[in-house]
N, C-alpha and C. Protein backbone atom coordinates (compact mmCIF):
# COMPACT_ATOMS: atom_id res chain seq x y z
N UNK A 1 -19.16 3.36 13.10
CA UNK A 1 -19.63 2.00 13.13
C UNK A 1 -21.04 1.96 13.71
N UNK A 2 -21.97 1.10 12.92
CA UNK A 2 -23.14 1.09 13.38
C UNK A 2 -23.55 0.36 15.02
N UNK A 3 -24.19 0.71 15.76
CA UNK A 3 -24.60 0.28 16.93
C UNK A 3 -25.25 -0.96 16.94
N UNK A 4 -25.02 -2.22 17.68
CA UNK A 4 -25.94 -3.71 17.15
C UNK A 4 -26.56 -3.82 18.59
N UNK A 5 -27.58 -3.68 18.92
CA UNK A 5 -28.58 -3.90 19.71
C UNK A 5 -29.40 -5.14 19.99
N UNK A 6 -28.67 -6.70 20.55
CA UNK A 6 -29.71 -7.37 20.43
C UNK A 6 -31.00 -7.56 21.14
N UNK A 7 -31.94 -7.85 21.06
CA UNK A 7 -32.89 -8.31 21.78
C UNK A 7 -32.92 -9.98 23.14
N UNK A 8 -32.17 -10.19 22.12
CA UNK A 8 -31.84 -11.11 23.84
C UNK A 8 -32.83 -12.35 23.31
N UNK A 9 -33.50 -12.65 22.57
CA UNK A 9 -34.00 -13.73 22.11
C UNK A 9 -33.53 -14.79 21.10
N UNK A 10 -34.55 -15.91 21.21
CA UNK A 10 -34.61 -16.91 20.10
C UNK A 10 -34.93 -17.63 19.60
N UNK A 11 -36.20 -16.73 19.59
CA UNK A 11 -37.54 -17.28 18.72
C UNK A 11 -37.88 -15.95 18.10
N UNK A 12 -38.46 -15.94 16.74
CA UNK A 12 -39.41 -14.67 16.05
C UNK A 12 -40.15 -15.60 15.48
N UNK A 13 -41.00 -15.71 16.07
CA UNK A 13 -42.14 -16.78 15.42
C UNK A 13 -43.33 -15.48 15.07
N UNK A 14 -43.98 -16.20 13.98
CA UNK A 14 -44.82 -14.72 13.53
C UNK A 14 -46.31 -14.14 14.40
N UNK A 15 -46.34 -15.60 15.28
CA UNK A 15 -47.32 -15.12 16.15
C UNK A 15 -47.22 -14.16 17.42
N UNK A 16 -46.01 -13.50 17.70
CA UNK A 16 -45.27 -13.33 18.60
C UNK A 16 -44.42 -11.85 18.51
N UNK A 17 -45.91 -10.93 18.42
CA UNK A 17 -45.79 -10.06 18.52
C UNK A 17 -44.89 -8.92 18.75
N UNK A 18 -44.46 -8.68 19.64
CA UNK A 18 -43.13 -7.80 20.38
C UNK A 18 -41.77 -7.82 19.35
N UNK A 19 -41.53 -8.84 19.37
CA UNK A 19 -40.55 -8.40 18.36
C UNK A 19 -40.71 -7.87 17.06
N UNK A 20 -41.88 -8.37 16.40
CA UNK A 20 -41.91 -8.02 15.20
C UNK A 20 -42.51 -6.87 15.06
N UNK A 21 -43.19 -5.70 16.25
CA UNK A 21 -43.63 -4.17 16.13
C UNK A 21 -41.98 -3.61 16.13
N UNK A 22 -41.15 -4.37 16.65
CA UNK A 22 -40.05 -3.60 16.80
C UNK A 22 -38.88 -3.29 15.42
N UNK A 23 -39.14 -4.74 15.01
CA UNK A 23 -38.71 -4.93 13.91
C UNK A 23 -39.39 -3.59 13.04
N UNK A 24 -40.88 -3.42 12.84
CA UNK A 24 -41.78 -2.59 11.89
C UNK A 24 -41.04 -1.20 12.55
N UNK A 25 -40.97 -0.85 13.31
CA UNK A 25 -40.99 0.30 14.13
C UNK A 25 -39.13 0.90 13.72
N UNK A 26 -38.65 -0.19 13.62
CA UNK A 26 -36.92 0.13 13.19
C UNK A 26 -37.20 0.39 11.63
N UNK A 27 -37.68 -0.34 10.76
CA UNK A 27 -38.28 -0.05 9.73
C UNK A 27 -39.45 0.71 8.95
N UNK A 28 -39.54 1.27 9.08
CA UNK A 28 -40.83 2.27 9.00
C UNK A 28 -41.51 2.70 7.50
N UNK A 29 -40.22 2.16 6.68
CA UNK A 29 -40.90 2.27 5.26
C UNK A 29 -41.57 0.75 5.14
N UNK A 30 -40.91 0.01 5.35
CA UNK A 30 -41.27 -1.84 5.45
C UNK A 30 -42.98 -2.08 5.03
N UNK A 31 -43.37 -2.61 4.30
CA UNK A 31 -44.40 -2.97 4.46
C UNK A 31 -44.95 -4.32 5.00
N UNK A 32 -43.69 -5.60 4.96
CA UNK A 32 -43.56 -6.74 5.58
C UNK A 32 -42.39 -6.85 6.67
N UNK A 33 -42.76 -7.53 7.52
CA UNK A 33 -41.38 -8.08 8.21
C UNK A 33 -41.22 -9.56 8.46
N UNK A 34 -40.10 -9.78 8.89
CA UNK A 34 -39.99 -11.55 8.60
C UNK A 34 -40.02 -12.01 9.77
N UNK A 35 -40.71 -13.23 9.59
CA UNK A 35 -40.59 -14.24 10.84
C UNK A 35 -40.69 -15.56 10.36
N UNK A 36 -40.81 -16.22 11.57
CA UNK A 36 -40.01 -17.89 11.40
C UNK A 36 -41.83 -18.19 11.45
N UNK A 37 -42.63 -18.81 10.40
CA UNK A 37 -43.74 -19.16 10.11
C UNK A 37 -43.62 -21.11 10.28
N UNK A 38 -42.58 -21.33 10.35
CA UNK A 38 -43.03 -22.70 10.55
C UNK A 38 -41.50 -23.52 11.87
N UNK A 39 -41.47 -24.46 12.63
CA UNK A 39 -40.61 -25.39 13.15
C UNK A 39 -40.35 -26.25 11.78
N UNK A 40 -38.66 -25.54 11.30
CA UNK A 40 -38.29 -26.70 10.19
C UNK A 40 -36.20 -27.01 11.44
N UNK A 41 -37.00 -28.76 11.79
CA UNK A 41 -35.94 -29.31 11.95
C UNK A 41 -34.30 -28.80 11.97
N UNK A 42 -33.25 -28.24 12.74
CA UNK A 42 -32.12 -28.25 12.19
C UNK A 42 -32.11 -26.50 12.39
N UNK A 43 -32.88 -25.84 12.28
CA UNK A 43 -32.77 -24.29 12.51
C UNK A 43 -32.86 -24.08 13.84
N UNK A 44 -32.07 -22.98 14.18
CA UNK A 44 -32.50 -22.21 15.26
C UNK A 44 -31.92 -20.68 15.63
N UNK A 45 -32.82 -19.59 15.54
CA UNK A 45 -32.64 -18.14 15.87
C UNK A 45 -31.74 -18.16 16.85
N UNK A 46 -30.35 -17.81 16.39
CA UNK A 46 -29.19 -17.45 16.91
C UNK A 46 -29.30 -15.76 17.59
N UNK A 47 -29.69 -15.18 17.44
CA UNK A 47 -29.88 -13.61 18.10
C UNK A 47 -30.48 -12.76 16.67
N UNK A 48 -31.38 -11.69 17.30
CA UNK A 48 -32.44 -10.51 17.07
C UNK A 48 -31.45 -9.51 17.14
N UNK A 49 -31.27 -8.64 16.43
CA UNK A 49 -30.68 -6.66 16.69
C UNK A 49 -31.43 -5.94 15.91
N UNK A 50 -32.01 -4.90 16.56
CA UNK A 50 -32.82 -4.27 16.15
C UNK A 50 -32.19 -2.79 16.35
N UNK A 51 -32.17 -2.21 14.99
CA UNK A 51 -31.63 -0.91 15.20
C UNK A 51 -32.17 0.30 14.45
N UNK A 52 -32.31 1.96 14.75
CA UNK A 52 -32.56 2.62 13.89
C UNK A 52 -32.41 1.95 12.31
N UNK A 53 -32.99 2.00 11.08
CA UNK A 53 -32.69 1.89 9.87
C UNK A 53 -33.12 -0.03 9.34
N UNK A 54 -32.42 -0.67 10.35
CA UNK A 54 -32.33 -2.13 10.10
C UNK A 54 -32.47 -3.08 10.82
N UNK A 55 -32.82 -4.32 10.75
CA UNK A 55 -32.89 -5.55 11.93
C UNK A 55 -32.03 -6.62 11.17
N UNK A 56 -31.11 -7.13 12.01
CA UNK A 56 -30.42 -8.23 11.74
C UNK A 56 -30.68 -9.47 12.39
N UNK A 57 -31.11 -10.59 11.26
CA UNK A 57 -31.51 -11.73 12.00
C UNK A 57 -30.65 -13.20 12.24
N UNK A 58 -29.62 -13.54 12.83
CA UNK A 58 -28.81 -15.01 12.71
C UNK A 58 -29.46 -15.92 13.03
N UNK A 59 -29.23 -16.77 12.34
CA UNK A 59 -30.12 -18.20 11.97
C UNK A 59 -29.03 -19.49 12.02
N UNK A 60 -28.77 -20.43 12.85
CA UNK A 60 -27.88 -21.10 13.20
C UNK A 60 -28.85 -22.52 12.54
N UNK A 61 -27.78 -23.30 11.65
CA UNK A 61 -28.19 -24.93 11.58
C UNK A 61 -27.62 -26.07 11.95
N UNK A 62 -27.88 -26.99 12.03
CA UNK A 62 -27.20 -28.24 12.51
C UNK A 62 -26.30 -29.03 12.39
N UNK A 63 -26.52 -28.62 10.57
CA UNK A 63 -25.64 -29.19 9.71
C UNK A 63 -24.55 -28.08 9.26
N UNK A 64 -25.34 -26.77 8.57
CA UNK A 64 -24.49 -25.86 7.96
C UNK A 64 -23.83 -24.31 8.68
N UNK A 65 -23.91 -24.87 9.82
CA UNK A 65 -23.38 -24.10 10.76
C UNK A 65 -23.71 -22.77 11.55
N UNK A 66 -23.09 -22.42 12.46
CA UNK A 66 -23.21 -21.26 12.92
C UNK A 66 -23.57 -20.07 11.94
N UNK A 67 -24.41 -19.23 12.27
CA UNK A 67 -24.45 -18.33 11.22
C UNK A 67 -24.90 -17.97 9.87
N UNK A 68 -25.19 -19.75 9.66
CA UNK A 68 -25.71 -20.07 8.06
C UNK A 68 -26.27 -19.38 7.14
N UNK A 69 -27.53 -18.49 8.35
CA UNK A 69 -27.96 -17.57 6.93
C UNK A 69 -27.89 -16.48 8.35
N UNK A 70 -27.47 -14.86 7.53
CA UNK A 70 -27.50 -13.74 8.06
C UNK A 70 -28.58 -13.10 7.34
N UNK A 71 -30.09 -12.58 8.10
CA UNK A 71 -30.80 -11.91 7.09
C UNK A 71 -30.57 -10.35 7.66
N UNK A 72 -31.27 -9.18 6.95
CA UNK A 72 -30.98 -7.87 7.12
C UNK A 72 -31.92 -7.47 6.60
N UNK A 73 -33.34 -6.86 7.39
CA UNK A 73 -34.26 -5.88 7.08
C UNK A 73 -33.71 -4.15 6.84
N UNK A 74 -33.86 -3.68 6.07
CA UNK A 74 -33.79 -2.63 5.41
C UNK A 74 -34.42 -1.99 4.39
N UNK A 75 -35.00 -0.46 4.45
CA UNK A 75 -35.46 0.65 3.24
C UNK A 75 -34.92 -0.27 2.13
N UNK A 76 -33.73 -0.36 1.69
CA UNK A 76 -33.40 -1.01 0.39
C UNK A 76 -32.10 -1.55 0.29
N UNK A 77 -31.75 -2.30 -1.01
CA UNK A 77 -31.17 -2.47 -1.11
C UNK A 77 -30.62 -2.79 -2.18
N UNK A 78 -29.18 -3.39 -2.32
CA UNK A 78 -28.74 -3.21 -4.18
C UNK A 78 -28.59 -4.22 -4.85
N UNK A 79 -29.86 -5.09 -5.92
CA UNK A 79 -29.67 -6.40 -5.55
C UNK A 79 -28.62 -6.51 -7.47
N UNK A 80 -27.97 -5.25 -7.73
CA UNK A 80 -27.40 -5.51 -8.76
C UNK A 80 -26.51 -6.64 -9.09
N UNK A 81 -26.68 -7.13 -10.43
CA UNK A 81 -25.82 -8.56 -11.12
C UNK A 81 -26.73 -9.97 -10.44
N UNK A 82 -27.72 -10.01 -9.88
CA UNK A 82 -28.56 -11.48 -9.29
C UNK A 82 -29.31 -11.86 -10.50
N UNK A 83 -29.97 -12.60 -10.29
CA UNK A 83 -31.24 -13.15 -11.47
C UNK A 83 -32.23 -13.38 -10.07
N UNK A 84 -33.31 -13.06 -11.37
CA UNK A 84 -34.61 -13.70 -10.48
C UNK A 84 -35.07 -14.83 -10.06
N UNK A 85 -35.62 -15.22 -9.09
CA UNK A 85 -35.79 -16.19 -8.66
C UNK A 85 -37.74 -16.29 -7.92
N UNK A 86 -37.65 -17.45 -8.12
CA UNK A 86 -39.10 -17.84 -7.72
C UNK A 86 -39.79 -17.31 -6.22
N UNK A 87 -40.60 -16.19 -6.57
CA UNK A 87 -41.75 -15.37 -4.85
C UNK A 87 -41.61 -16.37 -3.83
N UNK A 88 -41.06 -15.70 -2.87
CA UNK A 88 -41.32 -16.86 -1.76
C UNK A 88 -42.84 -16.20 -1.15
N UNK A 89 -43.41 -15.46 -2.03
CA UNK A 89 -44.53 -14.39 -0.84
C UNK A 89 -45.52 -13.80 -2.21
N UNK A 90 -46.77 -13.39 -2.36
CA UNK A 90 -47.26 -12.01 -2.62
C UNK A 90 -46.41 -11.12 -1.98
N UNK A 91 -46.42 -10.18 -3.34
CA UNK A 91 -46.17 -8.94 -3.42
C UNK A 91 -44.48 -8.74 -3.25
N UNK A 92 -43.82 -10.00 -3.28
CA UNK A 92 -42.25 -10.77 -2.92
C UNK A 92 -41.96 -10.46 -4.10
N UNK A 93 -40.58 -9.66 -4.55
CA UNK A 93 -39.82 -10.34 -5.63
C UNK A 93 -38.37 -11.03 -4.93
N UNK A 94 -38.21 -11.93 -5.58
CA UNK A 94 -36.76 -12.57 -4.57
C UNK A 94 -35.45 -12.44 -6.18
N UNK A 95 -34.74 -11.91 -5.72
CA UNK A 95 -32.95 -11.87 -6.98
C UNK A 95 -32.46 -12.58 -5.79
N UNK A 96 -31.29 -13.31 -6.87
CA UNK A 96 -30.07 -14.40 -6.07
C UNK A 96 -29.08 -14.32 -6.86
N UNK A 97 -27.87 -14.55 -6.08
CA UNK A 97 -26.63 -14.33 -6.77
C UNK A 97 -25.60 -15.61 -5.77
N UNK A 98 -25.40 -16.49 -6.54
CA UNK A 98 -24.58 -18.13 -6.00
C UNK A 98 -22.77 -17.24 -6.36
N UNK A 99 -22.31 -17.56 -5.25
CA UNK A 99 -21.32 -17.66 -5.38
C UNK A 99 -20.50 -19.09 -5.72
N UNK A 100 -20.03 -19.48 -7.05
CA UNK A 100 -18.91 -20.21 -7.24
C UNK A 100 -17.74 -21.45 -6.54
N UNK A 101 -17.66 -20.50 -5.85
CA UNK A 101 -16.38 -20.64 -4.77
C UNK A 101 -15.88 -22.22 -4.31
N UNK A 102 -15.35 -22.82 -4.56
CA UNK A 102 -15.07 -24.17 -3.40
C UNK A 102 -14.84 -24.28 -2.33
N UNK A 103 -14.75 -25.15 -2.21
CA UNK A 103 -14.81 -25.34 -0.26
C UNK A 103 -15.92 -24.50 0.54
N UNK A 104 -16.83 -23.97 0.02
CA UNK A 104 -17.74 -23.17 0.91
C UNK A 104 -19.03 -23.48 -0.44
N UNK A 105 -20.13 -23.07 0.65
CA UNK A 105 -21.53 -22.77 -0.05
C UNK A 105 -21.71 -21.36 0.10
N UNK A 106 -22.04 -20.31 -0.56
CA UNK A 106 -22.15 -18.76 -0.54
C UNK A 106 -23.28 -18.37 -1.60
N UNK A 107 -24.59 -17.97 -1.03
CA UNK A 107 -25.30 -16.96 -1.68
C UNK A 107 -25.88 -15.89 -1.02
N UNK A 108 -26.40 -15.03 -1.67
CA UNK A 108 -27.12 -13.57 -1.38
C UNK A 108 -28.38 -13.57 -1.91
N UNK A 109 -29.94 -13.75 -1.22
CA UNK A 109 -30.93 -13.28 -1.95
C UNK A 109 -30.96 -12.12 -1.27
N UNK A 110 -32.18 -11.47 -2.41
CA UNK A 110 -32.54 -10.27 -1.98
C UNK A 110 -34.17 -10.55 -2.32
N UNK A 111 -35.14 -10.16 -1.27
CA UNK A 111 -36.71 -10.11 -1.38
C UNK A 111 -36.55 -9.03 -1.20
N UNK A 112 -37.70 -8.26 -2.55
CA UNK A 112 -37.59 -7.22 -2.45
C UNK A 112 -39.50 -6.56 -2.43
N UNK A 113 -39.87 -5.46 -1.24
CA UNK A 113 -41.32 -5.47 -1.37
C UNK A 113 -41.32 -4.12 -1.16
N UNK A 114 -42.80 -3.58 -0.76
CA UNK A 114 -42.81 -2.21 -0.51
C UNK A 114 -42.52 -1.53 0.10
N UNK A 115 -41.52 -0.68 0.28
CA UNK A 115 -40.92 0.09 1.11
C UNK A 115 -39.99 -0.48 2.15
N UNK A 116 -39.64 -2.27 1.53
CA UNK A 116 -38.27 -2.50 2.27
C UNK A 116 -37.52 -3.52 1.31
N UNK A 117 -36.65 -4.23 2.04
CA UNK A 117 -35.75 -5.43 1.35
C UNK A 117 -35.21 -6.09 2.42
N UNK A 118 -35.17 -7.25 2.24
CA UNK A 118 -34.57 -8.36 3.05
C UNK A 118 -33.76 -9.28 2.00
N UNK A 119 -32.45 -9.14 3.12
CA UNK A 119 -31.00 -9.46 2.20
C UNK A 119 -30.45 -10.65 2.85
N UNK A 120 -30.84 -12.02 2.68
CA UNK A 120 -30.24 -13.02 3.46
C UNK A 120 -28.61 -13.40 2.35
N UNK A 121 -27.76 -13.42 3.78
CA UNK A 121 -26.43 -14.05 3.19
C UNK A 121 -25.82 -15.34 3.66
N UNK A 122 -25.85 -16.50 2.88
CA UNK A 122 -25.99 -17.93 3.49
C UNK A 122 -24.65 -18.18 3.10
N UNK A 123 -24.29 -19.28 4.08
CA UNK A 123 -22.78 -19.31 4.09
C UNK A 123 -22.37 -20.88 4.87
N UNK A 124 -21.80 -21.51 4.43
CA UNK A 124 -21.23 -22.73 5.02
C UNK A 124 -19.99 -24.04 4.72
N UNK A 125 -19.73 -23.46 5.29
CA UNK A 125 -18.36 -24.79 4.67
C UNK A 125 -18.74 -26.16 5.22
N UNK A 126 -19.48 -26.59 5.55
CA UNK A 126 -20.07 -27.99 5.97
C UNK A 126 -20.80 -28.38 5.04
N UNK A 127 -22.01 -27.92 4.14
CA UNK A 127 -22.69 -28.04 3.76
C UNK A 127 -22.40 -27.39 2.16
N UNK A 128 -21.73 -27.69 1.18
CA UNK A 128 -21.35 -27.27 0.59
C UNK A 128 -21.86 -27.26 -0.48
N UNK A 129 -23.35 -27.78 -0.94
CA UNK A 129 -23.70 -28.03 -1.79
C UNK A 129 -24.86 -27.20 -1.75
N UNK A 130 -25.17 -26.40 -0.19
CA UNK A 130 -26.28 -25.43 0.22
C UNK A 130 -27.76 -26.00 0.09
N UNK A 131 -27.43 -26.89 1.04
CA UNK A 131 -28.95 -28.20 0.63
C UNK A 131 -29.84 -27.50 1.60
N UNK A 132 -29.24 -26.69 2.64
CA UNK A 132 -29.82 -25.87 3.75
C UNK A 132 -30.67 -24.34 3.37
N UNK A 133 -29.82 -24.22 2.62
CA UNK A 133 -30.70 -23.17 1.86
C UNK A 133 -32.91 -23.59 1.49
N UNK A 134 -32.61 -24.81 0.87
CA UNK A 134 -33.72 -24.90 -0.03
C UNK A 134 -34.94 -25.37 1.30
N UNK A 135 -34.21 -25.20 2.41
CA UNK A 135 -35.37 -25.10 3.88
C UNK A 135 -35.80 -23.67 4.37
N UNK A 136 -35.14 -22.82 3.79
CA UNK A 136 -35.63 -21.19 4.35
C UNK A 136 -36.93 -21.27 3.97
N UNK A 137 -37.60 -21.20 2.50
CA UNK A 137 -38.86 -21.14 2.70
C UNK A 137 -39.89 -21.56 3.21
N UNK A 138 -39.66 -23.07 3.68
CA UNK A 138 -40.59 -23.07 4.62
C UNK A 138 -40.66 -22.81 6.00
N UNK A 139 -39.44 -22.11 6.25
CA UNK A 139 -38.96 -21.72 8.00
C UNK A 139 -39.11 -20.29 8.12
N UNK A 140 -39.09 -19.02 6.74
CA UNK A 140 -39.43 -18.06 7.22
C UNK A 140 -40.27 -17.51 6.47
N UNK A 141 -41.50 -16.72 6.85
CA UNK A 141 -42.37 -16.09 6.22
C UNK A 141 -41.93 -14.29 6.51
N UNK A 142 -43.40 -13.65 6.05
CA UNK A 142 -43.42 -12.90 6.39
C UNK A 142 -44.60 -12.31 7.53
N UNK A 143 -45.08 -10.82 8.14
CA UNK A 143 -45.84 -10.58 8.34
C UNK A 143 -46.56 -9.11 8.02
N UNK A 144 -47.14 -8.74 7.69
CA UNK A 144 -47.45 -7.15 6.74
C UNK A 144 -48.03 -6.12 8.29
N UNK A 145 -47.23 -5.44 7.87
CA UNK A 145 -47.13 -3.99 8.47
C UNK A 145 -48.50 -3.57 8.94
N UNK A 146 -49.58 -3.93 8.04
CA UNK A 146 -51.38 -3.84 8.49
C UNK A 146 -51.71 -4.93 9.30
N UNK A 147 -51.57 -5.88 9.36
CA UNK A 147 -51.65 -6.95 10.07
C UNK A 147 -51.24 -6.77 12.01
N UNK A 148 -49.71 -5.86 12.04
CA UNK A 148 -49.08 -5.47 13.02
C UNK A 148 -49.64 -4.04 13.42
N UNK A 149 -50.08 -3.49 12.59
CA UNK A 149 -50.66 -2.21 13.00
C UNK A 149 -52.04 -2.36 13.67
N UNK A 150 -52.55 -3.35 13.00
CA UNK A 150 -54.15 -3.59 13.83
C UNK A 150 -53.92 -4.55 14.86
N UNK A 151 -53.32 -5.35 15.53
CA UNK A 151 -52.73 -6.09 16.31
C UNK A 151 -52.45 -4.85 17.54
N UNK A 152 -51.86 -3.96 17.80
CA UNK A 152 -51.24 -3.33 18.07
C UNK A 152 -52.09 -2.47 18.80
N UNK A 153 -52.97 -1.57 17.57
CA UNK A 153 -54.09 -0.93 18.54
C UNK A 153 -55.06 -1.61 18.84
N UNK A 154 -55.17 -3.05 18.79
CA UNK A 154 -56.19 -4.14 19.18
C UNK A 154 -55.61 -4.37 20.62
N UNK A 155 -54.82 -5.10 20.96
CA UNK A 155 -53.99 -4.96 22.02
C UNK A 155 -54.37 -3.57 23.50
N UNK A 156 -53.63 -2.56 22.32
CA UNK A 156 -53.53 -1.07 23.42
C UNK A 156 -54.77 -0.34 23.56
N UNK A 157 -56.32 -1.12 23.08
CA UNK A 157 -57.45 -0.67 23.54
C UNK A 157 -57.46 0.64 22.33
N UNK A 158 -56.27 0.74 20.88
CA UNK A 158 -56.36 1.89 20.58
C UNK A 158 -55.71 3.22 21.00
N UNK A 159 -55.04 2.86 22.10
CA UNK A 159 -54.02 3.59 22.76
C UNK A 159 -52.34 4.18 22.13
N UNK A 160 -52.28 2.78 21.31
CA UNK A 160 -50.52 2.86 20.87
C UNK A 160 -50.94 3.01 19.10
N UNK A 161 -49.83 3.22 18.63
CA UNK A 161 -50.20 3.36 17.16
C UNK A 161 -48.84 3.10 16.55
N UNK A 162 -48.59 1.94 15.40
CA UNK A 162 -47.40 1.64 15.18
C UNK A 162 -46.45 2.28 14.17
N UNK A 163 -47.25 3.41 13.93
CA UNK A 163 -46.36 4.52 13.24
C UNK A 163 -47.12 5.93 13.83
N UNK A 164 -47.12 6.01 14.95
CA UNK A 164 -47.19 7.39 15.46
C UNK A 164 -46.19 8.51 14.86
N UNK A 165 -47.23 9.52 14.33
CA UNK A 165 -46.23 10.64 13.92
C UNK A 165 -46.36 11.60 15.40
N UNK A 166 -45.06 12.47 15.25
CA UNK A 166 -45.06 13.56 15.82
C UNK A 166 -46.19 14.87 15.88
N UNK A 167 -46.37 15.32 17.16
CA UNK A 167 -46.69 16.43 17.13
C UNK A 167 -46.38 17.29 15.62
């Protein structure tokens, strides 16, 4: 069983450094990582885990509950049987796959970019029509791996480096 490590926060706002080297740093193929780019009403960062391979992000709403959307930074992922769906980003492709189901709202996107994927899984039996959904894009962006890398040795005087290789 994989190890879940949270960070203890609840905010990843994209200006807000620390988490998101950590996020890059668990991810290392990633060329983006995600953060909360805007205050949209009704959300709020339920807990950060940051682990070898992946970062898991819970996203709690007001209406559509605890948990609403689960996202998952990762190398990749399998966004087989979705259709495409409209870039939330450059260099973004986003697949979605609606689950059916009654009594619940259930989908899976997958953004898929260079050298990672982010797999949000939205879920709610309150909100059943997933009206909560069509607020992610303006609540989470991204931030690019160059952006965090020059940040970083801007910061450490040049000292730290956010993909230090080994000896």
């Amino acid at each position: 069983m994989a190890v879940r490590t949270t960070l203890g926060i609840h905010s990843l706002d994209c200006d807000q450094l620390e988490p998101l080297w950590l996020q890059a740093q668990a991810v290392p193929s990633a060329s983006l990582v995600p953060c909360v780019q805007a205050r949209v009403p009704g959300w709020r960062v339920a807990d950060v885990a940051v682990n070898n391979g992946r970062t898991v992000i819970t996203l709690d709403h007001d209406r559509a509950g605890s948990g609403a959307a689960m996202l998952r930074l990762a190398a990749v992922c399998d966004a087989t049987g979705t259709a495409e769906a409209p870039s939330p980003a450059s260099g973004v492709r986003r697949y979605q796959r609606l689950d059916r189901s009654t009594g619940a709202f259930r989908a899976t996107w997958y953004d898929q970019f260079a050298g990672g994927c982010l797999t949000y899984r939205l879920f709610s039996t309150s909100d059943t029509q997933g009206s909560f959904a069509a607020e992610l894009p303006r609540l989470l962006g991204f931030t690019s791996r160059d952006a965090l890398r020059q940040a970083l040795s801007q910061r450490s005087n040049g000292r730290l480096r956010l993909d230090a290789r080994g000896p």
